[in-house]
Protein backbone atom coordinates (compact mmCIF):
# COMPACT_ATOMS: atom_id res chain seq x y z
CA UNK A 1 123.02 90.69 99.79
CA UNK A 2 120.54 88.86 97.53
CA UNK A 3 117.07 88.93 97.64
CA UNK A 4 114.72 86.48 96.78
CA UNK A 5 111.67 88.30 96.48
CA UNK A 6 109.74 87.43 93.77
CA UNK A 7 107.85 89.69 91.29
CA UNK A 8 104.35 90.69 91.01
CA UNK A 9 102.50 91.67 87.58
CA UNK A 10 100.33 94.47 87.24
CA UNK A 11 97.46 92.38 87.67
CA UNK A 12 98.34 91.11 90.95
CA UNK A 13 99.23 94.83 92.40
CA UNK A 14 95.89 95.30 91.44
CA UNK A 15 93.92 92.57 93.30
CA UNK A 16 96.63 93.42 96.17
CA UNK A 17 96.12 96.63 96.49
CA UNK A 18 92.22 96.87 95.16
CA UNK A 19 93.17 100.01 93.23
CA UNK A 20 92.36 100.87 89.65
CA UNK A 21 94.68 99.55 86.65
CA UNK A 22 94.37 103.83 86.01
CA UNK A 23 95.84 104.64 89.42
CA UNK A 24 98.96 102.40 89.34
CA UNK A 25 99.70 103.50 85.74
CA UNK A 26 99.71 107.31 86.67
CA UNK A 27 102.09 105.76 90.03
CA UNK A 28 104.50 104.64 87.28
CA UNK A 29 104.41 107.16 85.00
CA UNK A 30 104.98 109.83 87.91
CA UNK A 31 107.57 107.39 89.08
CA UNK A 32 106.03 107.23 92.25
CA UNK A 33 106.26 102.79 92.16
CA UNK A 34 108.88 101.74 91.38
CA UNK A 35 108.40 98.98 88.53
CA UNK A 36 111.01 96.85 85.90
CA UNK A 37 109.75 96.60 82.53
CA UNK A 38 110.89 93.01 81.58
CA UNK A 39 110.04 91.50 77.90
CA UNK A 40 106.32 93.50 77.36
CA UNK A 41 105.11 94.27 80.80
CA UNK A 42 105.76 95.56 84.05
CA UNK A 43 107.47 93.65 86.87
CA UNK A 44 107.59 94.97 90.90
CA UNK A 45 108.70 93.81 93.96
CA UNK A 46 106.52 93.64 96.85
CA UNK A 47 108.89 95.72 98.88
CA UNK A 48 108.21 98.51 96.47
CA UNK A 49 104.62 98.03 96.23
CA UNK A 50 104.35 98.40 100.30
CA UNK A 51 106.83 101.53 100.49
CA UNK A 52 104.37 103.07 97.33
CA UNK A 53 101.23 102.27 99.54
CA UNK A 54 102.72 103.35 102.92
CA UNK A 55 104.17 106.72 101.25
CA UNK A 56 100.64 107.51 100.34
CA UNK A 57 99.22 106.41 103.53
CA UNK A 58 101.62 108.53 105.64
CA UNK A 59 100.42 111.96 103.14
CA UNK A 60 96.18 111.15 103.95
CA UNK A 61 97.07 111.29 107.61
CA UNK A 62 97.27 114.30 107.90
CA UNK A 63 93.53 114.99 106.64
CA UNK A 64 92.55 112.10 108.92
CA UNK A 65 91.26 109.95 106.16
């Protein structure tokens, strides 16, 4: 099956999630979000933006933050 979601830059992961450029770099690097690294920058599906954030969510539950 093909999907036709589109891509998002690093700069719009940022304004959609409202976290720091510093947070979403150390998600990559830890390969926590999942990213493509097309031509000179960093490329990611919605889809693997919300699984990152909802991943993360599920683990500050449990303090009750």
């Amino acid at each position: 099956m093909e999907s036709n979601e589109k891509y998002m830059r690093l700069n719009e992961v940022k304004d959609y999630t409202t976290l720091s450029y510093r947070i979403i770099n150390n998600a990559i690097k830890s390969g926590e979000l999942k990213s493509t690294f097309i031509g000179n920058r960093h490329l990611f599906k919605l889809t693997w933006v919300d699984n990152w954030l909802e991943s993360n969510t599920k683990q500050t539950k449990k303090w009750g933050w």
